[in-house]
C-alpha atoms as a PDB file:
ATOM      1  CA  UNK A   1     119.063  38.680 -26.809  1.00  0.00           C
ATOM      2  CA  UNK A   2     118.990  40.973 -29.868  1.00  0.00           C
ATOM      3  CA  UNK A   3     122.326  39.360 -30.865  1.00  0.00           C
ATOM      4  CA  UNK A   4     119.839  36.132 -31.590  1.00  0.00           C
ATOM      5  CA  UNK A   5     117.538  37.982 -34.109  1.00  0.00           C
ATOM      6  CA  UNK A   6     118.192  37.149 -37.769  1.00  0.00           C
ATOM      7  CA  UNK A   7     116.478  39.677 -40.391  1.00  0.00           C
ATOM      8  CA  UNK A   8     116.552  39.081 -43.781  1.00  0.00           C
ATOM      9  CA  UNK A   9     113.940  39.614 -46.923  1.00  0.00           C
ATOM     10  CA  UNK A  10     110.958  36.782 -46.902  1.00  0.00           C
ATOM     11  CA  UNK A  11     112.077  34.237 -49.083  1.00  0.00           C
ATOM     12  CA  UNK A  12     109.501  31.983 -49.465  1.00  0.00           C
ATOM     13  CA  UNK A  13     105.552  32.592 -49.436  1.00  0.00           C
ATOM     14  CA  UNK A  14     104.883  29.811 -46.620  1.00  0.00           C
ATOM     15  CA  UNK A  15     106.282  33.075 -44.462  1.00  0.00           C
ATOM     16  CA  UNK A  16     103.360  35.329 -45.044  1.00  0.00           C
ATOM     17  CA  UNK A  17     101.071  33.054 -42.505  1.00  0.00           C
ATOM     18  CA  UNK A  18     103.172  33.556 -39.752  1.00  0.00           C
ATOM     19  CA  UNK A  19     104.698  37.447 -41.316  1.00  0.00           C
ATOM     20  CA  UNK A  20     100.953  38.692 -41.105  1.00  0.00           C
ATOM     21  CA  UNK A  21     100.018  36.891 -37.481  1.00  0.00           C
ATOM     22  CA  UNK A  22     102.781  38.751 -36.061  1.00  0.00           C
ATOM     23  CA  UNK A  23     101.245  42.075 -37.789  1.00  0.00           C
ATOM     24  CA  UNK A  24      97.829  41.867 -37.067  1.00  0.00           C
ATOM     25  CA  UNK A  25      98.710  40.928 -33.077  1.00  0.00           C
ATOM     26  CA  UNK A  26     100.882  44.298 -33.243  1.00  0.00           C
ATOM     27  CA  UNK A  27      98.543  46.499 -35.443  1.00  0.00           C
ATOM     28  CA  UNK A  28      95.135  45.541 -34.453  1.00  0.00           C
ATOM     29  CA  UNK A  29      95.390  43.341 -30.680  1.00  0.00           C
ATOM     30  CA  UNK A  30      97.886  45.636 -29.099  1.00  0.00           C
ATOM     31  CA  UNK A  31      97.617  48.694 -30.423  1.00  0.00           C
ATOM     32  CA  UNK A  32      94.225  48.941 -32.531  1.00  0.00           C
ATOM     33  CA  UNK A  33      95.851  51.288 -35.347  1.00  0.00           C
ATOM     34  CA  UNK A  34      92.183  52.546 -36.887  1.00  0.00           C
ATOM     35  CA  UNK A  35      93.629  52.840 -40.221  1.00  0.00           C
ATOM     36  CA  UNK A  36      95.470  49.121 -40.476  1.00  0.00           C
ATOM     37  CA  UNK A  37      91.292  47.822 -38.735  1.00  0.00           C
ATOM     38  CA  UNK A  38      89.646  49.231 -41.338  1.00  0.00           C
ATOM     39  CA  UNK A  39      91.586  47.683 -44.888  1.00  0.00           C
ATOM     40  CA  UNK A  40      92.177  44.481 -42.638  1.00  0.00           C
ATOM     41  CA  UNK A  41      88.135  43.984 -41.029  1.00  0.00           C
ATOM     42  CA  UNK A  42      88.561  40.031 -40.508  1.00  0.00           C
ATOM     43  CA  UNK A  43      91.694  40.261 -39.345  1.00  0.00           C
ATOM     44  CA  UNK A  44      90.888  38.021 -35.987  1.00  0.00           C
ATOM     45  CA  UNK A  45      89.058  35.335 -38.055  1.00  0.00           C
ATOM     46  CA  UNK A  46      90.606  32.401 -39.773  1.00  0.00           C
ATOM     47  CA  UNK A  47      89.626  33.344 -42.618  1.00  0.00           C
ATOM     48  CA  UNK A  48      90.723  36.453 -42.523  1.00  0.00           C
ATOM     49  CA  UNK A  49      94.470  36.026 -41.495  1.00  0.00           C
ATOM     50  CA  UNK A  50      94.472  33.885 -45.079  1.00  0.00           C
ATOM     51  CA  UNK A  51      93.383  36.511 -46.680  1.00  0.00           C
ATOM     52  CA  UNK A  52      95.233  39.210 -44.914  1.00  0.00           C
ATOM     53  CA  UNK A  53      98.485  36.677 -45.619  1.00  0.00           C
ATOM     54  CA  UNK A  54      97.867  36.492 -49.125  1.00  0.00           C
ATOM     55  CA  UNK A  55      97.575  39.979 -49.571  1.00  0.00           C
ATOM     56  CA  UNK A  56     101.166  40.471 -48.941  1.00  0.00           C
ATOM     57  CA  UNK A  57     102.011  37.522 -50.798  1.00  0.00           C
ATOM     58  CA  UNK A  58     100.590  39.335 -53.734  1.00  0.00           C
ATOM     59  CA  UNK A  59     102.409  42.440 -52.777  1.00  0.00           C
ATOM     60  CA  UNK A  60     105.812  40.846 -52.575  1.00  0.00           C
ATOM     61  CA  UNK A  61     105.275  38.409 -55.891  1.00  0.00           C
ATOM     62  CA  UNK A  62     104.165  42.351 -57.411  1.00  0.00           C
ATOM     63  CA  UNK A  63     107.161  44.292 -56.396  1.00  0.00           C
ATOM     64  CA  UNK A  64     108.984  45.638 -59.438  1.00  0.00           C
ATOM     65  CA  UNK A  65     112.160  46.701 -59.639  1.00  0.00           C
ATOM     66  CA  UNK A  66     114.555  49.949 -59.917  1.00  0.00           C
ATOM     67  CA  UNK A  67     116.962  50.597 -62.617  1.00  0.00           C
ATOM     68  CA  UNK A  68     119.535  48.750 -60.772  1.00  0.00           C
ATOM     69  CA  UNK A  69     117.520  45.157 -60.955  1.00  0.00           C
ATOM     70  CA  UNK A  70     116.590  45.780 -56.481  1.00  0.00           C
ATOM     71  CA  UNK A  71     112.991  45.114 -55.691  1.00  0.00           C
ATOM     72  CA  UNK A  72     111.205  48.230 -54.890  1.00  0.00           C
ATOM     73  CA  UNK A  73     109.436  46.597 -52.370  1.00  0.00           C
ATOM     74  CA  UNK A  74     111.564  44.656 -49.529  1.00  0.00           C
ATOM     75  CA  UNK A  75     109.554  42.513 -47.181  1.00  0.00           C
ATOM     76  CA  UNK A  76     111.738  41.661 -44.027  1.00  0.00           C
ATOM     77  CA  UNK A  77     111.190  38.811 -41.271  1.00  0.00           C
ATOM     78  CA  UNK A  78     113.511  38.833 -38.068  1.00  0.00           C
ATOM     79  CA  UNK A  79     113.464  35.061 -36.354  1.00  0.00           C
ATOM     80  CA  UNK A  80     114.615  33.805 -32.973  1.00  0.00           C
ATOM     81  CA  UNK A  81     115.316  30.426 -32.030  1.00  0.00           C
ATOM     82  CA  UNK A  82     111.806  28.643 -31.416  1.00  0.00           C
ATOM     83  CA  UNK A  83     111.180  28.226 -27.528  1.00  0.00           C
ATOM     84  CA  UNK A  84     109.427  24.983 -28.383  1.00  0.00           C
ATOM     85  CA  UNK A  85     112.525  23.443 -30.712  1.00  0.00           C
ATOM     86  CA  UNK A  86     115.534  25.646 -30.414  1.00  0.00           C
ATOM     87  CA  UNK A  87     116.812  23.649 -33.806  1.00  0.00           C
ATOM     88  CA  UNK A  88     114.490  25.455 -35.615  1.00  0.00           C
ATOM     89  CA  UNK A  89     113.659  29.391 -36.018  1.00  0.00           C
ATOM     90  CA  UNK A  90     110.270  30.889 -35.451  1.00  0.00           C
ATOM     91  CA  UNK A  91     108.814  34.531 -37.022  1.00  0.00           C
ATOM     92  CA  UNK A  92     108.926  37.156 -34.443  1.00  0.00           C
ATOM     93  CA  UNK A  93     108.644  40.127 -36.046  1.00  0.00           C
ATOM     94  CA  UNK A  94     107.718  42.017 -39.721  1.00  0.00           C
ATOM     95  CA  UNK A  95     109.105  44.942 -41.626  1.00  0.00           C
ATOM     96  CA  UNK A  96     107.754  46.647 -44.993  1.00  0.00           C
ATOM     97  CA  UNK A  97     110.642  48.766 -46.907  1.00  0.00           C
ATOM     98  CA  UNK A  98     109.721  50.460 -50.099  1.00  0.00           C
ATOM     99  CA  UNK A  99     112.059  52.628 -52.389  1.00  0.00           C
ATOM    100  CA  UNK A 100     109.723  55.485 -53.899  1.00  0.00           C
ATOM    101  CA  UNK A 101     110.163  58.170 -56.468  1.00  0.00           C
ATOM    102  CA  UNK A 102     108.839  60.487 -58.797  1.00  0.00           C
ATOM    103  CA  UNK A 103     111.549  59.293 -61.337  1.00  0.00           C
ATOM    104  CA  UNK A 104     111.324  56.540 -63.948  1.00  0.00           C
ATOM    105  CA  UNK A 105     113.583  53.522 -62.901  1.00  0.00           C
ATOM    106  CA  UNK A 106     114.338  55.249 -59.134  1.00  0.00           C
ATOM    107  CA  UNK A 107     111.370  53.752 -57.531  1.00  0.00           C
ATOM    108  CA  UNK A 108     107.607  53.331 -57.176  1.00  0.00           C
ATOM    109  CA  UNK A 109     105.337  56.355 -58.060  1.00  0.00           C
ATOM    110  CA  UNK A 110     104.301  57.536 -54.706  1.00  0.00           C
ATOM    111  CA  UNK A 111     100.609  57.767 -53.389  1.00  0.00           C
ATOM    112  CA  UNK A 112      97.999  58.772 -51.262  1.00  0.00           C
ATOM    113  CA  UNK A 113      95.327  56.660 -52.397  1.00  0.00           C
ATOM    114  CA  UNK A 114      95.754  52.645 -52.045  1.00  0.00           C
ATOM    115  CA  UNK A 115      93.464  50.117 -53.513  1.00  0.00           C
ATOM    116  CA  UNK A 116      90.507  49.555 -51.110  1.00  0.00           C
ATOM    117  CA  UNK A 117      87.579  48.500 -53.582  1.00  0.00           C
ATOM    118  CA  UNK A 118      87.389  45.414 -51.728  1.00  0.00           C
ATOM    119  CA  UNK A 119      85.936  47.472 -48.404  1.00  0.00           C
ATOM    120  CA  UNK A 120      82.124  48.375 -48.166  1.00  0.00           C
ATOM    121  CA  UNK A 121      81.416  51.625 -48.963  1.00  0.00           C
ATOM    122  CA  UNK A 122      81.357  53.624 -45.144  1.00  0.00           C
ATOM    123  CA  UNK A 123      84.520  51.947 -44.713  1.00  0.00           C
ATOM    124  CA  UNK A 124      86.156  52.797 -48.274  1.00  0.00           C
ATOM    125  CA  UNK A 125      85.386  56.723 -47.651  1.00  0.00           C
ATOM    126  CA  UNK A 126      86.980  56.414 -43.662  1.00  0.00           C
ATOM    127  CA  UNK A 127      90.160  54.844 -45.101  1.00  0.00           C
ATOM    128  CA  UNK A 128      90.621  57.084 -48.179  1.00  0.00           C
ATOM    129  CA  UNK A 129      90.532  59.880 -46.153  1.00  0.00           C
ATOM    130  CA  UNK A 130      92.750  58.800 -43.404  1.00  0.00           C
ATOM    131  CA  UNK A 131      95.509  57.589 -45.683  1.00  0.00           C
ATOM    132  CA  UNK A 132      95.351  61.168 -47.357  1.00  0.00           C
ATOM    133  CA  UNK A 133      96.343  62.238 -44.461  1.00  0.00           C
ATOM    134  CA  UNK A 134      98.686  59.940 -43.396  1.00  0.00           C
ATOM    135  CA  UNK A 135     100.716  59.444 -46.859  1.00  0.00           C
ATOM    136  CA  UNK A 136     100.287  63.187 -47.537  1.00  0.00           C
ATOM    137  CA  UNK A 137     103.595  63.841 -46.034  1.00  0.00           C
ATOM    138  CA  UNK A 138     105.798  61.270 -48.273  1.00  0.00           C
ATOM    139  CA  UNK A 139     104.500  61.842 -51.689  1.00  0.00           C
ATOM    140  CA  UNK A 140     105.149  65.713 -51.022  1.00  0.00           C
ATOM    141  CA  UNK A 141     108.759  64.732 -49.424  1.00  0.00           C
ATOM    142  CA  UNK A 142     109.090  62.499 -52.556  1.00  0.00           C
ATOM    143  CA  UNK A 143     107.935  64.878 -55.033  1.00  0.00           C
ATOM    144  CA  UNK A 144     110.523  67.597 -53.365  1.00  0.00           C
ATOM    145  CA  UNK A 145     113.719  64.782 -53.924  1.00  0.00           C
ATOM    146  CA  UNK A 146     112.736  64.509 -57.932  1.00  0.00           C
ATOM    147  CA  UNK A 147     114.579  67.462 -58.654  1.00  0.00           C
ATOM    148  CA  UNK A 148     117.782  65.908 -56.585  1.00  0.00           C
ATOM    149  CA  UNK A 149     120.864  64.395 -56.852  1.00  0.00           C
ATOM    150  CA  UNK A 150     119.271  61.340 -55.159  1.00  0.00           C
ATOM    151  CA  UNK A 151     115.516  61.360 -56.504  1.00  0.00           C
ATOM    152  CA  UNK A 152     114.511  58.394 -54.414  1.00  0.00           C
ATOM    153  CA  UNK A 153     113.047  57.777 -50.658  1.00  0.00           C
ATOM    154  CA  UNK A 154     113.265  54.613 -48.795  1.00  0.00           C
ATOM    155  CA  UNK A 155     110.155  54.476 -46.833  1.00  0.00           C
ATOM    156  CA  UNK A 156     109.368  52.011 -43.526  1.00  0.00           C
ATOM    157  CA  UNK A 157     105.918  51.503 -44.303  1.00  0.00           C
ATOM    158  CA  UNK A 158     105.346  48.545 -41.380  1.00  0.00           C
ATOM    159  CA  UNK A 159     107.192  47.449 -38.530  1.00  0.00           C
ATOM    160  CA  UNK A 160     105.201  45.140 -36.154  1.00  0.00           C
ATOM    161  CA  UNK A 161     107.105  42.297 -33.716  1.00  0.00           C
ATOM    162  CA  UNK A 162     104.502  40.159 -32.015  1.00  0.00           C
ATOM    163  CA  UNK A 163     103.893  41.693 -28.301  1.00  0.00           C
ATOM    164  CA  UNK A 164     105.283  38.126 -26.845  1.00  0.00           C
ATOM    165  CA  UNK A 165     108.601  38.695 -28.471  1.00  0.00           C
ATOM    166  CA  UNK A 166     109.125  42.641 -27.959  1.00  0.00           C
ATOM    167  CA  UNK A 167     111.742  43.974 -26.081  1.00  0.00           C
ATOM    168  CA  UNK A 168     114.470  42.074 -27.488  1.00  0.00           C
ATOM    169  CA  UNK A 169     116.105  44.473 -30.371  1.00  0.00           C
ATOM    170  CA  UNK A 170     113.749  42.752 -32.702  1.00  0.00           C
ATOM    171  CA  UNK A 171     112.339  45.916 -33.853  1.00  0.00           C
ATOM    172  CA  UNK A 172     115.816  47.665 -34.276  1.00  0.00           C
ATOM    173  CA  UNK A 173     117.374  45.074 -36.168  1.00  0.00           C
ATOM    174  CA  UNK A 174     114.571  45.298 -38.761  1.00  0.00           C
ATOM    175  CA  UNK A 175     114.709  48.967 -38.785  1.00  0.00           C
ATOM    176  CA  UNK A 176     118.549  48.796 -39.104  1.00  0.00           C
ATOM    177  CA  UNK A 177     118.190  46.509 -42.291  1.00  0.00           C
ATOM    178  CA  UNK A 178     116.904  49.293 -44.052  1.00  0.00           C
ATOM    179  CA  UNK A 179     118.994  51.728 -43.264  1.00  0.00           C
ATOM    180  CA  UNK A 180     122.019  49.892 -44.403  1.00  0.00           C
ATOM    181  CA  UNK A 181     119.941  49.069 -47.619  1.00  0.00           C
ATOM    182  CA  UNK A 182     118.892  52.467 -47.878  1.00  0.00           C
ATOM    183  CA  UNK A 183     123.181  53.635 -47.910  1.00  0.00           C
ATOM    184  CA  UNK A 184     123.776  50.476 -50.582  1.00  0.00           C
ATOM    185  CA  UNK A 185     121.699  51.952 -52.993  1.00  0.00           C
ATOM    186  CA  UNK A 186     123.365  55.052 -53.387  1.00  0.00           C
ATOM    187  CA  UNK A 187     122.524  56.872 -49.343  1.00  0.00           C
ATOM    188  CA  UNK A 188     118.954  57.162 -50.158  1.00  0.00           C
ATOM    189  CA  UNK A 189     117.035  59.113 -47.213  1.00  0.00           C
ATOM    190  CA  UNK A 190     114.703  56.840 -45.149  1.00  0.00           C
ATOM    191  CA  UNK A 191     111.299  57.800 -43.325  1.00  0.00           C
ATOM    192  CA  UNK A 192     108.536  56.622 -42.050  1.00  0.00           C
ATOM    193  CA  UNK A 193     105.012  57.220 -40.696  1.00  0.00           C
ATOM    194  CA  UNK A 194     105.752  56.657 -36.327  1.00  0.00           C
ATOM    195  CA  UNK A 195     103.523  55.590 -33.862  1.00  0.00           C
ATOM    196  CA  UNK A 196     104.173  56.028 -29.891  1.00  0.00           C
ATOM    197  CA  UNK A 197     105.384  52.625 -29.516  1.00  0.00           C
ATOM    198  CA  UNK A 198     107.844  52.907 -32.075  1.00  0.00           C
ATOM    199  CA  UNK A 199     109.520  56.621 -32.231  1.00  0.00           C
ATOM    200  CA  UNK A 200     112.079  55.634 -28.989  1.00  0.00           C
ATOM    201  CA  UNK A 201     113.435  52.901 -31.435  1.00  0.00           C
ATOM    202  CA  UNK A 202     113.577  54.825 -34.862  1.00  0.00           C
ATOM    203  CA  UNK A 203     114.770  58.067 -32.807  1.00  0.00           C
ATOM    204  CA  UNK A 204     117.917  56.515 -31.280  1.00  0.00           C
ATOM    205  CA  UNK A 205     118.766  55.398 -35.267  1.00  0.00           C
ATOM    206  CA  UNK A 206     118.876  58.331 -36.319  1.00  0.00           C
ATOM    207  CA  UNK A 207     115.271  59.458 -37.442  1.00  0.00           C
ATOM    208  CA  UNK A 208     114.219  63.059 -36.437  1.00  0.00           C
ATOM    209  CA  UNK A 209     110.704  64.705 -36.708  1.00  0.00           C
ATOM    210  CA  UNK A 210     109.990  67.751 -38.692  1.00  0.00           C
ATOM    211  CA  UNK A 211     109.699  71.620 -37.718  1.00  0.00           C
ATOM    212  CA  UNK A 212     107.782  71.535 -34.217  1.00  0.00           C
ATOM    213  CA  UNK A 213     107.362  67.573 -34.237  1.00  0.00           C
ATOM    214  CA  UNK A 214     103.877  67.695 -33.800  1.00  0.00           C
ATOM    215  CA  UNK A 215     101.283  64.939 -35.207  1.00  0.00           C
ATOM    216  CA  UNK A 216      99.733  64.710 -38.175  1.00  0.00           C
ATOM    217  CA  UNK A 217      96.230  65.853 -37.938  1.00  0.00           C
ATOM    218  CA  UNK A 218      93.833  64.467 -40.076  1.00  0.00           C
ATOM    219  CA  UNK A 219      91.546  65.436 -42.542  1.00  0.00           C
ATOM    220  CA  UNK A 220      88.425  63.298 -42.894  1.00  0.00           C
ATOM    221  CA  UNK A 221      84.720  64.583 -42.904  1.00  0.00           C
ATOM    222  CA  UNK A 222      82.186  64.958 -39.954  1.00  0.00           C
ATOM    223  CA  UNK A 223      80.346  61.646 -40.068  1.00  0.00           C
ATOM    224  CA  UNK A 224      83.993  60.233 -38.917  1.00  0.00           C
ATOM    225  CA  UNK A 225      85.302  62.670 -36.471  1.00  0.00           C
ATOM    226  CA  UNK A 226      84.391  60.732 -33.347  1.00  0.00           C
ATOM    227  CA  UNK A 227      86.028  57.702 -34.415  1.00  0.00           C
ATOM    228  CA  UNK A 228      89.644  56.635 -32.767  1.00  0.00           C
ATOM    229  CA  UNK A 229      92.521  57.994 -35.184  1.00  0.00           C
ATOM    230  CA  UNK A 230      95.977  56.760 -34.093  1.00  0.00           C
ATOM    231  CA  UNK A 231      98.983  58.919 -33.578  1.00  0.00           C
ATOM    232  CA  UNK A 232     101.334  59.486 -36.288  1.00  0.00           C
ATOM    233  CA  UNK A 233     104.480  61.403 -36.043  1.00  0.00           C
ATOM    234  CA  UNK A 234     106.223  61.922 -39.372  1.00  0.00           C
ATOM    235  CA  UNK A 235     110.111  61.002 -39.025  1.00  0.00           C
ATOM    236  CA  UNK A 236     113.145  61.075 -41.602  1.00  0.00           C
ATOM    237  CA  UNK A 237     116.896  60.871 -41.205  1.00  0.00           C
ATOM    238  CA  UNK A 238     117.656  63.693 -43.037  1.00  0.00           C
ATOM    239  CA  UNK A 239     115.177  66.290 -41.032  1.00  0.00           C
ATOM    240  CA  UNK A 240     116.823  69.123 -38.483  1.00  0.00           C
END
């Protein structure tokens, strides 16, 4: 079946409808990621999977671009032929690559601290201290490359396949696109931020955890200890 998925970079913005669907029913139905809940609060609404869709529209019609003209930001959709009209191809599945560095013209400036003035204010405070947690990890991995031969990271930052299409190689063929884009711009490492669900799949391409591969723990204040924190294993291809 696998041998059906196509991936390739979204290529026109009527994709983002069907590219966010297939995020939100991983992120939020299936697995209830906190973190992804909290910047995306209307996410089961109408009106919210318009907004949440032209969020990454914005994203993707924002991406600048490395010293070598490639889009910093690389916004994949895998298809498979549509069970209702086999003619035609239907989005199954989403990945987010983004090339990041510390050094002009090699990447985005990594951070810890995303834009989320558009959250009320309880939620604002959860987020910003769960993604400087979660992020903490790259920008220091990042920072620790700008002195390299190769001052750039390619990072996964979303991989989501609607739960009615998994278990088809959707998810590996997305994560394989990156890795082969990651070697065509010069064998830039790649990494991520792993959940359960998805460490099998990044693990038998080649990503390893760090030191005693044990999750990140995060760092948030009292008022939001008791509230559900997903499980995030940090993974690169270069770690022993």
């Amino acid at each position: 079946m696998s041998t059906c998925v196509l991936v390739q970079p979204v290529d026109s913005p009527d994709d983002f409808t069907q590219v966010y669907r297939c995020i939100s029913e991983a992120f939020a139905r299936q697995i209830q990621d906190t973190i992804w809940m909290s910047t995306n609060p209307n996410w089961d609404s109408p009106e919210g999977q318009k907004e949440g869709a032209a969020k990454l529209l914005r994203r993707w019609q924002s991406a600048t671009k490395n010293k070598d003209g490639q889009p910093n930001t690389v916004i994949l959709k895998a298809t498979l032929p549509d069970p209702q009209d086999e003619s035609k191809r239907k989005i199954v599945g989403a990945a987010i690559w983004s090339q990041l560095s510390f050094v002009d013209g090699h990447g985005d400036r990594p951070t810890d601290s995303p834009d989320l003035t558009t959250l009320p204010d309880t939620e604002r405070r959860f987020a910003s201290q769960m993604f400087r947690s979660l992020w903490k990890r790259r920008v220091a991995l990042a920072r620790e490359k700008a002195s390299s031969d190769s001052p750039a990271l390619f990072m996964l930052d979303t991989c989501a396949v609607d739960p009615a299409f998994q278990r088809r190689g959707v998810a590996g063929k997305l994560v394989e696109w990156g890795l082969e884009e990651a070697k065509r711009r010069g064998g830039l490492e790649c990494a991520t931020e792993a959940s359960p669900m998805g460490r099998t799949v990044y693990k038998k391409l080649g990503f390893r955890a760090e030191g005693a591969g044990e999750d990140l723990i995060y760092e948030v204040d009292e008022e939001f200890r008791h509230r559900d924190k997903p499980a995030i294993l940090f993974m690169r291809t270069g770690a022993s």
